[in-house]
Protein backbone atom coordinates (compact mmCIF):
# COMPACT_ATOMS: atom_id res chain seq x y z
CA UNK A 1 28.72 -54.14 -52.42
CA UNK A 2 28.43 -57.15 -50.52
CA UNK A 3 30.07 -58.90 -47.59
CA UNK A 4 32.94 -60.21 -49.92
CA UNK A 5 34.82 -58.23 -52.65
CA UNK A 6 34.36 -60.41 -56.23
CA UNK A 7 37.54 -60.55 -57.80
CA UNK A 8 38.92 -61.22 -61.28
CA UNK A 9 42.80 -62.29 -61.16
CA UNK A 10 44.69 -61.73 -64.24
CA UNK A 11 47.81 -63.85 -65.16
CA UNK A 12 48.45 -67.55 -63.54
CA UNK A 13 52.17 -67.46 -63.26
CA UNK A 14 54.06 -67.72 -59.67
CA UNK A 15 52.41 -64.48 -58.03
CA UNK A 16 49.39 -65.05 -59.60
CA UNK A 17 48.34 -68.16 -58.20
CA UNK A 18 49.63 -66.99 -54.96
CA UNK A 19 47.12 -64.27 -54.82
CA UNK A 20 44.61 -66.66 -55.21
CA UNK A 21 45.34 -69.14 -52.31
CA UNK A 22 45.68 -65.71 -49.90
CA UNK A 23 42.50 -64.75 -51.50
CA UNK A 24 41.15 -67.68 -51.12
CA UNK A 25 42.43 -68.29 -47.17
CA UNK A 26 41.47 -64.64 -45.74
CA UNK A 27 37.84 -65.56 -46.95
CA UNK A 28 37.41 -61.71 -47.46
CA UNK A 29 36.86 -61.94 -51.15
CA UNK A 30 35.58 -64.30 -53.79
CA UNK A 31 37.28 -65.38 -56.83
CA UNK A 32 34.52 -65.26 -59.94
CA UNK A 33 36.47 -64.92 -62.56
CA UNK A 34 40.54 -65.50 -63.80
CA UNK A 35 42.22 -65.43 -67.14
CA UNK A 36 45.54 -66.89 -68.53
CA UNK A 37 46.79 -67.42 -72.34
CA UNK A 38 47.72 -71.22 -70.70
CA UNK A 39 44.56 -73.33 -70.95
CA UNK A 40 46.29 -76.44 -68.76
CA UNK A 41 46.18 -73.46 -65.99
CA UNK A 42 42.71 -72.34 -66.54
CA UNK A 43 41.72 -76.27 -66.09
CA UNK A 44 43.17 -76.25 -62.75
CA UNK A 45 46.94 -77.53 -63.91
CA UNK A 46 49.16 -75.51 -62.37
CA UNK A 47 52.32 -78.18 -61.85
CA UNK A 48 54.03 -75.66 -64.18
CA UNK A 49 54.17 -73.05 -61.76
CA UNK A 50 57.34 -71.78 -59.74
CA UNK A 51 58.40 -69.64 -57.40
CA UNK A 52 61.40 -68.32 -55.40
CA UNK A 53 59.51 -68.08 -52.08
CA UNK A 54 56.56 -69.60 -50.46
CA UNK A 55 55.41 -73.33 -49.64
CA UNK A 56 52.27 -73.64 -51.96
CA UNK A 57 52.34 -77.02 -53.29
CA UNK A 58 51.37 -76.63 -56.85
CA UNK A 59 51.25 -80.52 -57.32
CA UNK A 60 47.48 -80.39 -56.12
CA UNK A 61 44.79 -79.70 -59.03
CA UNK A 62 42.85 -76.59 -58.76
CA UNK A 63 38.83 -77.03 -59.03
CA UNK A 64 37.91 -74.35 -61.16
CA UNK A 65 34.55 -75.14 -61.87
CA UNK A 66 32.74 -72.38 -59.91
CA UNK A 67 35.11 -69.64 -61.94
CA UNK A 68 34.92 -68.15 -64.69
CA UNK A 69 37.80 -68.46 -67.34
CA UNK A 70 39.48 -65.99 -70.22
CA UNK A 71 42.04 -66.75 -72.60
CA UNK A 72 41.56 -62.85 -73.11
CA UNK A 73 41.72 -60.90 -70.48
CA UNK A 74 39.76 -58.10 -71.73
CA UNK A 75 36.75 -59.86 -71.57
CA UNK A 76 37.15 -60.53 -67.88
CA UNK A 77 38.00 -56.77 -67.27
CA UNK A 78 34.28 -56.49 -69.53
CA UNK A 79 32.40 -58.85 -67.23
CA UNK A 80 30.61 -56.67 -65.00
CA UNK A 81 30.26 -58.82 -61.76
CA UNK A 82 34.03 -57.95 -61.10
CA UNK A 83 34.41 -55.51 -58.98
CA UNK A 84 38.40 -55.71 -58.09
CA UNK A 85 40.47 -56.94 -60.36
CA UNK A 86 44.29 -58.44 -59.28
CA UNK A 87 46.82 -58.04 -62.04
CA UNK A 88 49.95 -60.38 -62.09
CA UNK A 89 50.92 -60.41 -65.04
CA UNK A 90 54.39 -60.04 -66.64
CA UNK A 91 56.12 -55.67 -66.20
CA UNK A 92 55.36 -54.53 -69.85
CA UNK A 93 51.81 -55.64 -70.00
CA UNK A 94 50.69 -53.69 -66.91
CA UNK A 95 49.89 -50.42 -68.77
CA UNK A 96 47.34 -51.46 -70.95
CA UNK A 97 45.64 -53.97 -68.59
CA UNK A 98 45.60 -51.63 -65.21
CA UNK A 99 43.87 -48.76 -67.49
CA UNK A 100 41.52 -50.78 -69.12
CA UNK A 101 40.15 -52.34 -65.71
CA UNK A 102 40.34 -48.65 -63.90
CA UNK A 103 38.58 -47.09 -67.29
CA UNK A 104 35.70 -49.91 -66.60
CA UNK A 105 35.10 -48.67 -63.12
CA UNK A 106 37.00 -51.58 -61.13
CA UNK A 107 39.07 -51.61 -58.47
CA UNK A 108 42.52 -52.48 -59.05
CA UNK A 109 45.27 -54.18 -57.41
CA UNK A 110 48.27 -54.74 -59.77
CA UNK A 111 51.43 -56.74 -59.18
CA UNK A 112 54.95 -54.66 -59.10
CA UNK A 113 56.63 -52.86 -60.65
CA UNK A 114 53.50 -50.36 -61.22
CA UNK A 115 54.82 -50.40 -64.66
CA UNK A 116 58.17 -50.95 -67.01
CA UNK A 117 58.96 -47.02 -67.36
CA UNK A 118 58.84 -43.99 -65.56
CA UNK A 119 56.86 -42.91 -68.12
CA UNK A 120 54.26 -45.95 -67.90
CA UNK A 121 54.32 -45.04 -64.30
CA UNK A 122 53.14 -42.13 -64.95
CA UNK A 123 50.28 -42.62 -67.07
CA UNK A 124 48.91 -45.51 -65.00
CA UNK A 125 49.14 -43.73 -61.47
CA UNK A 126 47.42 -40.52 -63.08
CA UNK A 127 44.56 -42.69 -64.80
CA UNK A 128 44.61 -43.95 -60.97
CA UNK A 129 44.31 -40.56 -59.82
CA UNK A 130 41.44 -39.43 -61.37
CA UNK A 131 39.25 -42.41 -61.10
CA UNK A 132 36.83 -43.04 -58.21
CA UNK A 133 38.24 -46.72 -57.24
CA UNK A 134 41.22 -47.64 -55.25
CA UNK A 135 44.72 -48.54 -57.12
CA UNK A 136 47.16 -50.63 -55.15
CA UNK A 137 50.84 -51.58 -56.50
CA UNK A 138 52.17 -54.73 -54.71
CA UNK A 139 55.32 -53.74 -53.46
CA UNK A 140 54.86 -56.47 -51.23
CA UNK A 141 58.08 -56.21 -48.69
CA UNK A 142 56.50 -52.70 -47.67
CA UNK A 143 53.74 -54.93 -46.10
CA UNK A 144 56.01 -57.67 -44.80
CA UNK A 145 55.99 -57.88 -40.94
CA UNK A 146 60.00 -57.85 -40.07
CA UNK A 147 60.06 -54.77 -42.29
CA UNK A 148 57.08 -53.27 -41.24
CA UNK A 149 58.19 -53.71 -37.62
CA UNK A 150 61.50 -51.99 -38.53
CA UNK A 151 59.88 -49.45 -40.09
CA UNK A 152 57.92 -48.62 -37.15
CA UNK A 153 60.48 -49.01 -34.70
CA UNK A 154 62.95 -46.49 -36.81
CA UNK A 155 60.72 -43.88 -37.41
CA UNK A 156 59.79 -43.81 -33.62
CA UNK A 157 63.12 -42.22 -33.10
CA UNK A 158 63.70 -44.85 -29.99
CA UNK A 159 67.34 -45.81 -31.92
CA UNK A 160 68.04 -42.16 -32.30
CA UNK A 161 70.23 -41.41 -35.34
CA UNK A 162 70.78 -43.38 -38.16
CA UNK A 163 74.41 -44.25 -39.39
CA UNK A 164 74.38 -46.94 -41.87
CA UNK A 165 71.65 -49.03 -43.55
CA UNK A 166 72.17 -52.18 -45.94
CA UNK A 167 69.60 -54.05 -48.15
CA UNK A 168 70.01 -57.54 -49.74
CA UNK A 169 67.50 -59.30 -51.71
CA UNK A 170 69.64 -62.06 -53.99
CA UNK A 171 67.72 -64.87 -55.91
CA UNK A 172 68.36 -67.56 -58.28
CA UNK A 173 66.52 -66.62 -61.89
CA UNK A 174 63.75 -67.33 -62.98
CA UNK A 175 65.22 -68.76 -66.04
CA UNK A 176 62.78 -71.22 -68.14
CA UNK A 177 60.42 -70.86 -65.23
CA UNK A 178 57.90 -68.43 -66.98
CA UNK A 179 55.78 -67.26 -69.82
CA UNK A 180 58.04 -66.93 -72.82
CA UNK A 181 61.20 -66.60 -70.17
CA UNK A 182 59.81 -63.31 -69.57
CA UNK A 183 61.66 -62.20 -66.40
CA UNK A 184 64.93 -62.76 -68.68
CA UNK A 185 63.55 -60.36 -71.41
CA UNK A 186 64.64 -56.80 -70.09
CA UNK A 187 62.42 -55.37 -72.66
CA UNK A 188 59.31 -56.90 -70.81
CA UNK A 189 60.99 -57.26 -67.06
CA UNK A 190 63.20 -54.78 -66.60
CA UNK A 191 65.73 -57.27 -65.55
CA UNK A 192 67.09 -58.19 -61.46
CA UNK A 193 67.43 -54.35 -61.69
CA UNK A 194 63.62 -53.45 -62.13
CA UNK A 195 62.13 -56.85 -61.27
CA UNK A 196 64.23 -57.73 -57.63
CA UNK A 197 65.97 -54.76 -56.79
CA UNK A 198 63.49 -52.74 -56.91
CA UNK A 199 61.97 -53.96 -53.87
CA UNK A 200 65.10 -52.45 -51.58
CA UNK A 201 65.16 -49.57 -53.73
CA UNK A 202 61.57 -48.98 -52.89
CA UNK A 203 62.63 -49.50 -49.00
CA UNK A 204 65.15 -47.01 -48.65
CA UNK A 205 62.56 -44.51 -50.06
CA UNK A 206 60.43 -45.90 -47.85
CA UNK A 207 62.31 -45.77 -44.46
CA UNK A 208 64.77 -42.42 -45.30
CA UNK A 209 62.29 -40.54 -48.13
CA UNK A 210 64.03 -39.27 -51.50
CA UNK A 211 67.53 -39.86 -52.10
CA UNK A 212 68.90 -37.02 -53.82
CA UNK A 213 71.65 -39.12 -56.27
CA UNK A 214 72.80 -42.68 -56.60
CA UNK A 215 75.88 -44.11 -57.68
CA UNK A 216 75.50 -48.12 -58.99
CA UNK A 217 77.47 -50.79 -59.89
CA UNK A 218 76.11 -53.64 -62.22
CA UNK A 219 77.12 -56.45 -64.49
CA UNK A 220 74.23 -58.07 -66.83
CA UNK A 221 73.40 -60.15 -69.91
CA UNK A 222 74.59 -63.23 -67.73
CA UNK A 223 71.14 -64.43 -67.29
CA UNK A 224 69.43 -62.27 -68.93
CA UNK A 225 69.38 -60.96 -72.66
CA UNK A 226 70.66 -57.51 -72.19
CA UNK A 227 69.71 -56.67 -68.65
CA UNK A 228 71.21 -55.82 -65.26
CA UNK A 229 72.02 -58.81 -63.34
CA UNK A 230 73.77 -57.86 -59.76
CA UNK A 231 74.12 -54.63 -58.50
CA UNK A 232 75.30 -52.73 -55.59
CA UNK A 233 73.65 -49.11 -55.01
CA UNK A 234 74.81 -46.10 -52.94
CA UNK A 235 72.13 -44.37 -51.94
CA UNK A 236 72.92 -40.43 -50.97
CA UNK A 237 71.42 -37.99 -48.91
CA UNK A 238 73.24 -35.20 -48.68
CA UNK A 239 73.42 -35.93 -44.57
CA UNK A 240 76.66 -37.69 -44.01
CA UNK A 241 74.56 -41.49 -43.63
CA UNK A 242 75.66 -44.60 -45.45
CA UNK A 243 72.97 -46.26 -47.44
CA UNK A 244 73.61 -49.16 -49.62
CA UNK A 245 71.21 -51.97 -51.36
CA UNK A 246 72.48 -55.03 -53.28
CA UNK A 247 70.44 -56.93 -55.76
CA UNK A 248 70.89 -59.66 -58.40
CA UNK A 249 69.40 -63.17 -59.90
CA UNK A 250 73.08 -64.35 -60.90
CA UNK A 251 73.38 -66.80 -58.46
CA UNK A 252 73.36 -70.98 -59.64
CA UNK A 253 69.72 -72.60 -59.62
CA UNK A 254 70.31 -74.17 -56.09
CA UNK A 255 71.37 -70.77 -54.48
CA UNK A 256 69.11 -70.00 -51.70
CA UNK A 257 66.63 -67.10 -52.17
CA UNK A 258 68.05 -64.19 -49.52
CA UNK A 259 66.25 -61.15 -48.14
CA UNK A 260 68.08 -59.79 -45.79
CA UNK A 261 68.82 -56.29 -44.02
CA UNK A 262 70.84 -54.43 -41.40
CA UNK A 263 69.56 -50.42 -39.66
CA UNK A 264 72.77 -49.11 -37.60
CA UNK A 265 71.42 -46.28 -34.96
CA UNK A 266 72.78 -45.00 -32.30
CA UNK A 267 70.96 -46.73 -29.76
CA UNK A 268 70.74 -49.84 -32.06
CA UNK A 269 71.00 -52.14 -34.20
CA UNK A 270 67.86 -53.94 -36.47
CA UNK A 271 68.55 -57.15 -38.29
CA UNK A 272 67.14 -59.36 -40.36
CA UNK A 273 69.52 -62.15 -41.25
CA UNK A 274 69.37 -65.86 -42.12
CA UNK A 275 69.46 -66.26 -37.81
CA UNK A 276 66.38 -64.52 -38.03
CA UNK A 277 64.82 -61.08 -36.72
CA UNK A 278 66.43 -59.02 -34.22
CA UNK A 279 66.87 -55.73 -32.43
CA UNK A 280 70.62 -55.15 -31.13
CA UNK A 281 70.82 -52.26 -28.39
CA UNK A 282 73.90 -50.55 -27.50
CA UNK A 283 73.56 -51.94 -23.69
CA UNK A 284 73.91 -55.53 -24.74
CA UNK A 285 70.54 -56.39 -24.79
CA UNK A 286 68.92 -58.23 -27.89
CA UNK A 287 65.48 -59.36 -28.73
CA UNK A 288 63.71 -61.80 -30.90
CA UNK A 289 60.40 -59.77 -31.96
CA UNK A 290 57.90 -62.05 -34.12
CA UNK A 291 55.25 -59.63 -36.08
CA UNK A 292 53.92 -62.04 -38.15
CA UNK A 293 50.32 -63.05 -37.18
CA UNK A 294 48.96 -66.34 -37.84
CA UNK A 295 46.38 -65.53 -40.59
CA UNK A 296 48.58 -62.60 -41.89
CA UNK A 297 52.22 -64.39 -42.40
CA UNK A 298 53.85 -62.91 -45.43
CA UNK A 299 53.93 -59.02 -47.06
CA UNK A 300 50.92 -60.83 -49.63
CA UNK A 301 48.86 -61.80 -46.94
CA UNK A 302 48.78 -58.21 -45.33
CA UNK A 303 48.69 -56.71 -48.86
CA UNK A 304 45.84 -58.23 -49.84
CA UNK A 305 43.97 -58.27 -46.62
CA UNK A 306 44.83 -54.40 -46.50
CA UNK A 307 43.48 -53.92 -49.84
CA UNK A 308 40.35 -56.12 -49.69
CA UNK A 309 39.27 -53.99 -46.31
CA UNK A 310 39.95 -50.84 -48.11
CA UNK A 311 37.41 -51.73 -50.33
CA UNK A 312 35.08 -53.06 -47.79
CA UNK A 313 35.50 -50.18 -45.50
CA UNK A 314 35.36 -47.52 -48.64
CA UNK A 315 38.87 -46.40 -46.93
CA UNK A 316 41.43 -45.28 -49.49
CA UNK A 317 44.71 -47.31 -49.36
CA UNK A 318 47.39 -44.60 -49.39
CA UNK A 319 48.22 -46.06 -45.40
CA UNK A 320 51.38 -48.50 -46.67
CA UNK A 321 52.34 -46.68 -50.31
CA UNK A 322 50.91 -43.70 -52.16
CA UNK A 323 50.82 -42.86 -55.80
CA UNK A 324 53.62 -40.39 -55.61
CA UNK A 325 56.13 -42.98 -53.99
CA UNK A 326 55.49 -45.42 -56.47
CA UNK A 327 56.54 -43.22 -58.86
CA UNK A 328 59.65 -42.17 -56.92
CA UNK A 329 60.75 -45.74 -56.84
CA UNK A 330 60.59 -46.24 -60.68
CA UNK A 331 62.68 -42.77 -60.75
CA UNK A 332 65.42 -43.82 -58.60
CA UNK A 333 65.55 -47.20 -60.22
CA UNK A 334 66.12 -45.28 -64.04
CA UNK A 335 68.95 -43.54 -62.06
CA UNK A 336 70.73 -46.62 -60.98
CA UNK A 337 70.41 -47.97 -64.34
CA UNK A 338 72.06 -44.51 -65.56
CA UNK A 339 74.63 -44.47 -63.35
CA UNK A 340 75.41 -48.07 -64.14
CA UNK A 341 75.39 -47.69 -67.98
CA UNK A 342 77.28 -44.18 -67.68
CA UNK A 343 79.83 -45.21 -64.70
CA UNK A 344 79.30 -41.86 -62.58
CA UNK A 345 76.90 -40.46 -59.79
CA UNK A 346 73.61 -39.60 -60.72
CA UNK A 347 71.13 -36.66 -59.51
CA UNK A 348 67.29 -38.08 -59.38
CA UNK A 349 64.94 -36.09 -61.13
CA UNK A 350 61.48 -36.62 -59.47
């Protein structure tokens, strides 16, 4: 392998063309080869795009003379120069494009969730297992500095015990905004449940390990066909804490986009709020830490750069999220939707 990874990105949509300008800025990589259905997109038009976070300005036209282009995507999971190849395309298509590109010998970062089901999970983590290239899923927020430094911070034990913990990631939808209003499809998205939520879900497995029941409240088909629109989640484990995550795309177009979180210790409390980051001790002191690093200012931007050096390095990438946990995520997600559709506490089957 050479100096820079050559990488094939899959799907031009919102996280799509993200991953390319990140690709493009860490100048780790190069970018041989994408593919899209939309041929305005794979001519450099990309004024269709949008997003719910993030400043690109999509305005500017894309020179895409130097890549290679696929209506199909097979063929650019065929062409043999591509050694990683970065999937971001819409929850149900996931399966068959992430084990066709690890059954070709490629390296494989792929966009979350890792896939609609439990079951796809499963399949596509395994075919990960047993191959002799690095999977990534982008459960991006694991990566993202605040969160990262809360992590870190937390599992030193400096706050001592934990008593509470909220989550809050609340969005405007995504309506008209994609391929075939795909988000609003829970057949292909999974709805706010699978496609948002999941991302807090993912952190309390994350920061406190495997919940052993959940107990959700939901309402849906408001935005989306059939799916879960807002929920709240109790999250227990067994040890007398209160966990809690709320999620949901309900919200009026001109809502602002909100991630947001509170970790009540002991010694402390960590916050990370519309005023910002911010660690709350017990002796009335508070500070301001800022983790983000110039080059590496969003969750994507240490994602990618993570996964780009893993290749490079021939390190395995298990350091932020391992196959196992991805799976765990997808397994506590089915339970919230259980408990939603079936009003009571559920156990979580791993």
């Amino acid at each position: 392998m050479g100096t820079k990874v050559k990488v094939g990105i899959i799907g031009l949509g919102f996280m799509g063309t993200t991953h390319y300008h990140i690709h493009q800025k860490l100048g780790k990589s190069e970018i041989i080869a994408v593919a899209d259905v939309d041929e305005k997109k794979l001519n450099g038009d990309w004024s269709s795009v949008v997003g719910n976070i993030g400043d690109t300005d999509y305005s500017k036209p894309i020179d895409m003379s130097s890549i290679k282009t696929y209506t199909d995507a097979m063929d650019l999971i065929n062409n043999r120069e591509v050694e990683m190849v970065d999937i971001c395309l819409p929850t149900h298509l996931h399966e068959k494009f992430v084990i066709a590109a690890i059954k070709k010998g490629k390296h494989v970062l792929c966009e979350k969730p890792v896939g609609r089901t439990l079951i796809e999970a499963k399949r596509i983590t395994e075919e990960a297992e047993r191959s002799n290239k690095f999977f990534m899923n982008g459960l991006c927020v694991r990566h993202w500095p605040e969160y990262r430094h809360a992590w870190e911070l937390y599992k030193s034990g400096k706050l001592g015990k934990l008593i509470s913990a909220t989550f809050k990631r609340v969005s405007p939808s995504s309506h008209d905004n994609s391929w075939n209003d795909w988000f609003m499809n829970s057949d292909m998205s999974g709805g706010a449940l699978l496609d948002l939520h999941l991302h807090d879900t993912d952190l309390v497995r994350y920061f406190f390990g495997r919940p052993s029941s959940v107990t959700s409240f939901g309402v849906g088909g408001f935005r989306s066909d059939k799916g879960i629109d807002h929920l709240f989640t109790n999250y227990d484990f067994n040890d007398g804490t209160l966990i809690m995550a709320e999620g949901g795309w309900d919200p009026a177009k001109n809502t602002p986009f909100e991630m947001s979180f509170q970790i009540v210790c002991e010694e402390g409390t960590i916050r990370l709020s519309e005023t910002g980051y911010q660690i709350m001790y017990e002796d009335g002191k508070t500070e301001a830490p800022e983790p983000a690093k110039e080059n590496l200012p969003t969750g994507w931007h240490v994602e990618i750069d993570y996964f780009i050096s893993s290749i490079l390095d021939e390190k395995q990438p298990d350091k932020y999220l391992t196959t196992a946990e991805m799976r765990d995520s997808i397994a506590i997600i089915e339970a919230e939707e259980l408990s939603i559709k079936e009003k009571r506490t559920v156990k979580i089957e791993y």
